[in-house]
C-alpha atoms as a PDB file:
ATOM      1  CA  UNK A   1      14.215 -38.430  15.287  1.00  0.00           C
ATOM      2  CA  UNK A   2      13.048 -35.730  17.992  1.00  0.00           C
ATOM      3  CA  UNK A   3      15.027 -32.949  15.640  1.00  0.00           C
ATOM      4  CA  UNK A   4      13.087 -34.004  12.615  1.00  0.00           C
ATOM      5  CA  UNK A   5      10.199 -34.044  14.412  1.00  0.00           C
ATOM      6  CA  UNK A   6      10.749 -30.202  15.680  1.00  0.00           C
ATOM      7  CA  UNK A   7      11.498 -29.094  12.449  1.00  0.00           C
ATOM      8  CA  UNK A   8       8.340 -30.865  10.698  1.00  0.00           C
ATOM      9  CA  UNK A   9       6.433 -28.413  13.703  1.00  0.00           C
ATOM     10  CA  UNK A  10       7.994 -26.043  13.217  1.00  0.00           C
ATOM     11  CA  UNK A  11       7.243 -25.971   8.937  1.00  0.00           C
ATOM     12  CA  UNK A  12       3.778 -26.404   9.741  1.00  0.00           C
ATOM     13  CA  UNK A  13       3.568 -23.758  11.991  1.00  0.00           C
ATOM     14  CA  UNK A  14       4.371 -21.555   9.425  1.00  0.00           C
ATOM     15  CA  UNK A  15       2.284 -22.571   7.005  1.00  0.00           C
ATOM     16  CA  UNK A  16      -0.774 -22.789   9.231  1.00  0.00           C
ATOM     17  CA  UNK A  17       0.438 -18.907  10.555  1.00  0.00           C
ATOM     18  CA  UNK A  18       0.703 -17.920   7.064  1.00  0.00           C
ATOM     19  CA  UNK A  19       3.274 -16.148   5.009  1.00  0.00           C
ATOM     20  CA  UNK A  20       4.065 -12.435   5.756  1.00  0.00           C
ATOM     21  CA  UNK A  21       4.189  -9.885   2.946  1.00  0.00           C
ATOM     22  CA  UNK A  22       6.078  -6.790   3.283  1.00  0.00           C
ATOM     23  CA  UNK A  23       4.516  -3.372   2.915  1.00  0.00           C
ATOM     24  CA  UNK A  24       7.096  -0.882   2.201  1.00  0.00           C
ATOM     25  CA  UNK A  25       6.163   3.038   2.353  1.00  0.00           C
ATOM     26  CA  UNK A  26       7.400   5.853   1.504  1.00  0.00           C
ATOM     27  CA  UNK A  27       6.869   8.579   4.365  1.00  0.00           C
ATOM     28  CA  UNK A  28       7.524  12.519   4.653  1.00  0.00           C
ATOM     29  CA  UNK A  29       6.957  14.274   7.875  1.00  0.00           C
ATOM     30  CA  UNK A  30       7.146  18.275   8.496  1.00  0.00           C
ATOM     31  CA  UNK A  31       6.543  18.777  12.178  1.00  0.00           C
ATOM     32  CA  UNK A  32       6.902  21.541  15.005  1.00  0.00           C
ATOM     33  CA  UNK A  33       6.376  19.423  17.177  1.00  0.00           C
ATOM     34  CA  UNK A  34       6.710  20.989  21.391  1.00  0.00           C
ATOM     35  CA  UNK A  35       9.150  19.354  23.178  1.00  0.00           C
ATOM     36  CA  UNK A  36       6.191  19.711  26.074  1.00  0.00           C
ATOM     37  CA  UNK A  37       2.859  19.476  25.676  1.00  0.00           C
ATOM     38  CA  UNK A  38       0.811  18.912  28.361  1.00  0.00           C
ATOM     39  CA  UNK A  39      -2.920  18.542  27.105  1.00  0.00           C
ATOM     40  CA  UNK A  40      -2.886  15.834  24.093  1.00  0.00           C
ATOM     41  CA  UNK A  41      -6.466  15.970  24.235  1.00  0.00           C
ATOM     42  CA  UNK A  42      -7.430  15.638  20.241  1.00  0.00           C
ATOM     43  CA  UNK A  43     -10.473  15.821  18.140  1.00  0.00           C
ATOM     44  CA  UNK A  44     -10.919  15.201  14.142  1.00  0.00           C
ATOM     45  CA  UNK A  45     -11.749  17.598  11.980  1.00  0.00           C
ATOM     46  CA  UNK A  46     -15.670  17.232  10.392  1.00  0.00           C
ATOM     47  CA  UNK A  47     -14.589  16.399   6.189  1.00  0.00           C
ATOM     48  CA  UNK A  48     -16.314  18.228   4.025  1.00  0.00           C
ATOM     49  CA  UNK A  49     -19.795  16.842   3.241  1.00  0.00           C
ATOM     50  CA  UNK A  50     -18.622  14.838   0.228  1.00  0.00           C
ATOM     51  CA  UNK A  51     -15.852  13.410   1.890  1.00  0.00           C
ATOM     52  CA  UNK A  52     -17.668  12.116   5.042  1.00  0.00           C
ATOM     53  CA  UNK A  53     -18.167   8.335   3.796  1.00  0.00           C
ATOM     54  CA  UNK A  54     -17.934   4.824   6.088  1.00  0.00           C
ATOM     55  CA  UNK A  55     -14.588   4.501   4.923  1.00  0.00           C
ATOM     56  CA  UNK A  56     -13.491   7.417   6.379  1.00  0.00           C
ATOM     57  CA  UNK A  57     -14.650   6.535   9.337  1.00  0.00           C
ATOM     58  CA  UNK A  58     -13.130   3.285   9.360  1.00  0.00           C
ATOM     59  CA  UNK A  59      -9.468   4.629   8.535  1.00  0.00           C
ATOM     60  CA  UNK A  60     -10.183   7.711  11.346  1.00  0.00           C
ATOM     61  CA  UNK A  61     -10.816   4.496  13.784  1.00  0.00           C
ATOM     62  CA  UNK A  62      -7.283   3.167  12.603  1.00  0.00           C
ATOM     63  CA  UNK A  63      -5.962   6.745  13.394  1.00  0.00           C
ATOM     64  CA  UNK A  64      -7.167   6.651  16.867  1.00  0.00           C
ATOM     65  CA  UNK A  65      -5.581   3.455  17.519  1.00  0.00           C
ATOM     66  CA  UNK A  66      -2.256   5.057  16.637  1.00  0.00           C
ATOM     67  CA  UNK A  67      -2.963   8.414  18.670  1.00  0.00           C
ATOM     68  CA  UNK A  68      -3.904   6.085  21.456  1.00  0.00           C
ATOM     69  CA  UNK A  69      -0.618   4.018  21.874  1.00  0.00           C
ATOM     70  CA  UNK A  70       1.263   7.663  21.520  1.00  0.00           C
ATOM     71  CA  UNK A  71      -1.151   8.209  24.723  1.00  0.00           C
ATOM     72  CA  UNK A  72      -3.457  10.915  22.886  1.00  0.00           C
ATOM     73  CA  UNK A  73      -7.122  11.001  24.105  1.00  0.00           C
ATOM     74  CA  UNK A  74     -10.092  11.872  21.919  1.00  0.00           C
ATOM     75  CA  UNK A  75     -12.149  14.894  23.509  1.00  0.00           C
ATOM     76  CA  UNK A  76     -15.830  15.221  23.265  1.00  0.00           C
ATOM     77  CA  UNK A  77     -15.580  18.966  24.915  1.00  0.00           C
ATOM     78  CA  UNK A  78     -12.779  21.561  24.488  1.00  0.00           C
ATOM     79  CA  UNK A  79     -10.071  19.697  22.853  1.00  0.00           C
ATOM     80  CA  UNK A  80      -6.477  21.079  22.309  1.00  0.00           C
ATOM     81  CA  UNK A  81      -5.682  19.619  18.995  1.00  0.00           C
ATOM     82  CA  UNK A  82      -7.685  19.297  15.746  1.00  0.00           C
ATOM     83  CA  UNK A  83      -6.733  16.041  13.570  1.00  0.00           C
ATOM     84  CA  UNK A  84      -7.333  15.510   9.650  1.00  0.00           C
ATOM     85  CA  UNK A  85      -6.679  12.698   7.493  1.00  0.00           C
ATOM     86  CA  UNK A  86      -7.338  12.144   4.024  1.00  0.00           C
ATOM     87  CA  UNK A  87      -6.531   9.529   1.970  1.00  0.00           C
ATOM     88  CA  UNK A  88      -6.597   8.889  -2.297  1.00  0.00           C
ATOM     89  CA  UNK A  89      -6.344   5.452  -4.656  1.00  0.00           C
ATOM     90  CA  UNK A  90      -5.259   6.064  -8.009  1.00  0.00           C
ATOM     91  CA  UNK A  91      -5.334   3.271 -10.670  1.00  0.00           C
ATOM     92  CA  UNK A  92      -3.030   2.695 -13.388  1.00  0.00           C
ATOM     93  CA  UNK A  93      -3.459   0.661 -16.072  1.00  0.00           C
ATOM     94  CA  UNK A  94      -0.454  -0.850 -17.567  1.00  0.00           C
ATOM     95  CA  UNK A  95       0.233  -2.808 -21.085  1.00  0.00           C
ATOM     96  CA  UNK A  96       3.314  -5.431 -20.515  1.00  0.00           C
ATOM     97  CA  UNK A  97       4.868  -7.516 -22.983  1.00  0.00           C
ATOM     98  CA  UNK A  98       5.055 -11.455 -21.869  1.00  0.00           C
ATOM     99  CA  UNK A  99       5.812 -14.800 -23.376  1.00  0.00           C
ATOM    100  CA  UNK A 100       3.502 -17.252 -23.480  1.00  0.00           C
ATOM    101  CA  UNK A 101       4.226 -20.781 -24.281  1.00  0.00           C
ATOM    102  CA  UNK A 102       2.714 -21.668 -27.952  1.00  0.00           C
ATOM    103  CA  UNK A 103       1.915 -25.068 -27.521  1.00  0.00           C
ATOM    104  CA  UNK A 104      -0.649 -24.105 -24.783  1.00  0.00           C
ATOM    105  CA  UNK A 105      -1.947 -20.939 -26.020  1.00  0.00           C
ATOM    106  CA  UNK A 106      -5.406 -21.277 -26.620  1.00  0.00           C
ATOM    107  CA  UNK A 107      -5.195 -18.554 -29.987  1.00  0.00           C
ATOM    108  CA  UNK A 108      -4.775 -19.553 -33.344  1.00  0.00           C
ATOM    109  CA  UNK A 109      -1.133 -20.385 -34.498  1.00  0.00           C
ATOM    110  CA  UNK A 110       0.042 -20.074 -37.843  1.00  0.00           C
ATOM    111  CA  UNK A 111       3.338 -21.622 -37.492  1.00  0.00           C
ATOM    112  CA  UNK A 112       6.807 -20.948 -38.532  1.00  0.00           C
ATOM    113  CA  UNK A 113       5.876 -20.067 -41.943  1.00  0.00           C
ATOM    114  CA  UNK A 114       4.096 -16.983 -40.392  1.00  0.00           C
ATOM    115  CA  UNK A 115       6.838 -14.539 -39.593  1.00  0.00           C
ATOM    116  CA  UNK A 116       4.587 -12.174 -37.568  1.00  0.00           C
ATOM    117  CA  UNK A 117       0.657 -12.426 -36.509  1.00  0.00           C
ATOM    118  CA  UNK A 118      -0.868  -9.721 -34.507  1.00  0.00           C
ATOM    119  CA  UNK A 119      -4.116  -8.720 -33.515  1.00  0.00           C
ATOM    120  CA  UNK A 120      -3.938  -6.027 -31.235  1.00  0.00           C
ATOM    121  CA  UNK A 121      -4.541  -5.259 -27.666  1.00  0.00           C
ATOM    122  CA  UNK A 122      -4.566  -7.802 -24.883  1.00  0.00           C
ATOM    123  CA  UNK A 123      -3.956 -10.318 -28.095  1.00  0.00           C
ATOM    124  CA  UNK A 124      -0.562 -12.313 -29.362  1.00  0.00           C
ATOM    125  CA  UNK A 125       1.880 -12.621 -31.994  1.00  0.00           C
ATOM    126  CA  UNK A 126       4.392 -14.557 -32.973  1.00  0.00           C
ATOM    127  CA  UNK A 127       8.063 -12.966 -33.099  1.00  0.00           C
ATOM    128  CA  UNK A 128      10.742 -13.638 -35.687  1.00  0.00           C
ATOM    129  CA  UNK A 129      13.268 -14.846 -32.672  1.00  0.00           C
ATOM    130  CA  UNK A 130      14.172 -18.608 -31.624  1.00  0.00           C
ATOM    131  CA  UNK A 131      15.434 -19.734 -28.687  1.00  0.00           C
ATOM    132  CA  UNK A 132      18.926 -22.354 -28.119  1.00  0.00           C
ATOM    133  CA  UNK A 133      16.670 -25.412 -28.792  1.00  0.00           C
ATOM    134  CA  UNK A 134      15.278 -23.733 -31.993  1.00  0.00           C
ATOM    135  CA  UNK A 135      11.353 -22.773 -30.616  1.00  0.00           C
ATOM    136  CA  UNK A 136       9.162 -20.708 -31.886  1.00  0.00           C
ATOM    137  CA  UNK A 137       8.611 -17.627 -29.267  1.00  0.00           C
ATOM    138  CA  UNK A 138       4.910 -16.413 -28.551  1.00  0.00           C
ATOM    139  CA  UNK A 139       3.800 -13.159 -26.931  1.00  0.00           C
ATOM    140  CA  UNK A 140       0.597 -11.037 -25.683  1.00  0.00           C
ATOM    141  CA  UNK A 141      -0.041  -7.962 -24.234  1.00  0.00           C
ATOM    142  CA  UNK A 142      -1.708  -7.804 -21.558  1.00  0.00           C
ATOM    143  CA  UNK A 143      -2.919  -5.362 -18.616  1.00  0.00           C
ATOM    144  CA  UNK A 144      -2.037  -5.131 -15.259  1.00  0.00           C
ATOM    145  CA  UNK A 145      -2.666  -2.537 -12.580  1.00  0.00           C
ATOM    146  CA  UNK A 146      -1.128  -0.590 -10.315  1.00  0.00           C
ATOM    147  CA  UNK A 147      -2.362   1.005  -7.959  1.00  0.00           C
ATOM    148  CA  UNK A 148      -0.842   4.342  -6.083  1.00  0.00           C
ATOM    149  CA  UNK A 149      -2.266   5.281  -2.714  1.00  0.00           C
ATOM    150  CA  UNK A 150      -1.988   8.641  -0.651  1.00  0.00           C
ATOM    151  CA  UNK A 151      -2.837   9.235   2.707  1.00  0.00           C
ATOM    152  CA  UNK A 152      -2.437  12.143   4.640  1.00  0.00           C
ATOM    153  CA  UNK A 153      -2.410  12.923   8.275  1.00  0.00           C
ATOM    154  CA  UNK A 154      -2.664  16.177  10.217  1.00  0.00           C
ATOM    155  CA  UNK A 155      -2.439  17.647  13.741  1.00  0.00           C
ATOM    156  CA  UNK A 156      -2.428  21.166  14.474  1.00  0.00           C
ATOM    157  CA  UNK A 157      -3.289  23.069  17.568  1.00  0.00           C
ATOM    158  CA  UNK A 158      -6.989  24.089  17.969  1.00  0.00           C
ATOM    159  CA  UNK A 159      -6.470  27.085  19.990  1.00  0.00           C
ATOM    160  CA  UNK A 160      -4.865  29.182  17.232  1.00  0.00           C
ATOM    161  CA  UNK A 161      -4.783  26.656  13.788  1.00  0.00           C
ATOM    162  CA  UNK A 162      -0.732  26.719  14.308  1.00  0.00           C
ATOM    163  CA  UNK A 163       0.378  23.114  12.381  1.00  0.00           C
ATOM    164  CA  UNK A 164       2.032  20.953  14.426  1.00  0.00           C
ATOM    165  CA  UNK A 165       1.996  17.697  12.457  1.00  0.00           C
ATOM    166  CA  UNK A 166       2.083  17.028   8.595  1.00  0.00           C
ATOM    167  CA  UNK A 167       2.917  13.295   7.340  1.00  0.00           C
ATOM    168  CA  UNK A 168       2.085  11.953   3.776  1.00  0.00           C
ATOM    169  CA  UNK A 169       2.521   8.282   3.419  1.00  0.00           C
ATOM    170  CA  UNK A 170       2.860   6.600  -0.134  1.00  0.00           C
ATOM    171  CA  UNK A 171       2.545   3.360  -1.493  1.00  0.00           C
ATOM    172  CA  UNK A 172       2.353   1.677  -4.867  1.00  0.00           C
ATOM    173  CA  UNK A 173       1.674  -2.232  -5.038  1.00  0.00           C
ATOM    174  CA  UNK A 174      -0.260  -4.557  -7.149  1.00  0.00           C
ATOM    175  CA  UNK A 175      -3.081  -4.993  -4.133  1.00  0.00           C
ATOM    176  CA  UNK A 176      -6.551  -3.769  -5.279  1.00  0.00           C
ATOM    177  CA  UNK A 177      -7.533  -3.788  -1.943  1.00  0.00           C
ATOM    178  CA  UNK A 178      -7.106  -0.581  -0.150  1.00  0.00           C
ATOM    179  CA  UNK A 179      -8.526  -1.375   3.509  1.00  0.00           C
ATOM    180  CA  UNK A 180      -6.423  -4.334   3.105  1.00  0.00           C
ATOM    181  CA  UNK A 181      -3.375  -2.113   2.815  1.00  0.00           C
ATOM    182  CA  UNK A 182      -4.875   0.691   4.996  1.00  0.00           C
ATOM    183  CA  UNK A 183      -3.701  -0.464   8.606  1.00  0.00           C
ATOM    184  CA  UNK A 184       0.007  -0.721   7.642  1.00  0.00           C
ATOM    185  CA  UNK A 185      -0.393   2.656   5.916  1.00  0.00           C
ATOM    186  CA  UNK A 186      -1.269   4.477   8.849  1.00  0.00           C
ATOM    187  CA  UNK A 187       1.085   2.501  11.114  1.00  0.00           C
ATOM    188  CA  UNK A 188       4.027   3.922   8.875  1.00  0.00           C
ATOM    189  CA  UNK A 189       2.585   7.213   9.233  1.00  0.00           C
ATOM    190  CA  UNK A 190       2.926   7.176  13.284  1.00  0.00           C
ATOM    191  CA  UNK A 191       6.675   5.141  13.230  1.00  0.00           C
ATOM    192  CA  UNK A 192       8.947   7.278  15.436  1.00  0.00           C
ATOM    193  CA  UNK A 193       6.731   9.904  16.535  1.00  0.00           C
ATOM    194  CA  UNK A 194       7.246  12.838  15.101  1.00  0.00           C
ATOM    195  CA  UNK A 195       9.763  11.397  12.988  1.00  0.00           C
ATOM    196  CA  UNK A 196      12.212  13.775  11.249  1.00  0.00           C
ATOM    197  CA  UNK A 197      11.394  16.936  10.305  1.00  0.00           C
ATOM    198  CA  UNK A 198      11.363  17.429   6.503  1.00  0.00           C
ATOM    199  CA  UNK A 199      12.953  13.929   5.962  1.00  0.00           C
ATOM    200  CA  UNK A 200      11.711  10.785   3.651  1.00  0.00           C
ATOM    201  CA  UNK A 201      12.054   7.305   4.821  1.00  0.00           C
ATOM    202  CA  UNK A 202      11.035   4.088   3.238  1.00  0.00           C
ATOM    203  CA  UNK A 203       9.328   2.301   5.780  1.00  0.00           C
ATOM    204  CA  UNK A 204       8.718  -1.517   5.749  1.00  0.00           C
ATOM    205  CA  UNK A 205       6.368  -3.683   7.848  1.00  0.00           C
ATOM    206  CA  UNK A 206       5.299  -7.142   7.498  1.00  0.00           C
ATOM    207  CA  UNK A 207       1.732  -7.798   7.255  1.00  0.00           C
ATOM    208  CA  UNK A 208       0.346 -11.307   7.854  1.00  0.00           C
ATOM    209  CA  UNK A 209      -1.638 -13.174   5.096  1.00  0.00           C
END
């Protein structure tokens, strides 16, 4: 009785701490990094005038956090390192092919003496094909999006503009949302600090819903 008991907790506990979905990324880092660098005093770059939106902002903030933990401190004077970051969502549209069950679909049916009904786009038709138990197949077209995502982060010395630090993080998922996405994005970019030097790794990190 007490083990069922621990594992009925223990089920709920996971359902009340909700499920985890993995964010996988794809990450490339050139670096020259120093083996010594005394001063990790830091500053970001002013974007160009276009560029400098809230959202920015709130991804720079998500940046410092990183830079922070690696035990970089933002300057408001003289600082030794200069810090950019940009970041780009691209939508694409794509038209899949799916079965839909004809019984339910709402669209007009015109049965099996209709070999093939069609009415476009994001519409169904019927397809000459049956299954073991002799149904009739249905089908639509529909949309669905994907969305690619970009960001970009840079450190380089402010002294002289020598580049220190490139890393370009990618990510393609189903999630509209990209300041839901954005915090695991920039944690990739700052896994293993500096990270290989020319090398691509698929990162993955779980990400509570």
């Amino acid at each position: 009785m007490k083990r069922i008991a621990m594992t009925v907790l223990a089920a709920l506990t996971l359902l009340l701490g909700g499920c985890a979905t993995s964010i996988r990324s794809d990450v490339t880092t050139f670096h020259e990094w120093p083996q010594q660098l005394p001063d990790k005093s830091y500053a970001f770059e002013a974007p160009a005038p276009q560029d400098d939106t809230l959202e920015l902002r709130s991804y720079q903030n998500l940046v410092r956090a990183q830079l922070g933990r690696l035990g970089f401190r933002e300057a408001s004077g003289a600082p030794a390192l200069k810090v950019s970051m940009r970041f780009m969502t691209t939508d694409v549209p794509v038209r899949v092919v799916q079965a839909v069950d004809p019984f339910f679909y709402p669209g007009p049916r015109f049965g099996l003496a209709s070999r093939f009904y069609r009415r476009g786009w994001g519409s169904s038709f019927h397809h000459p094909f049956y299954d073991p138990f002799g149904s009739f197949h249905q089908y639509e077209v529909v949309e669905r999006h994907v969305y690619q995502r970009e960001v970009q982060v840079a450190i380089k010395s402010a002294n002289d503009g020598r580049r220190l630090f490139d890393v370009t993080v990618r990510n393609q998922s189903s999630e509209a949302s990209t300041p839901a996405l954005m915090p695991a994005l920039v944690q990739s970019a700052f896994e293993g600090f500096p990270g290989p030097n020319g090398g691509a790794r698929r990162i993955e990190l779980k990400q509570n819903g």
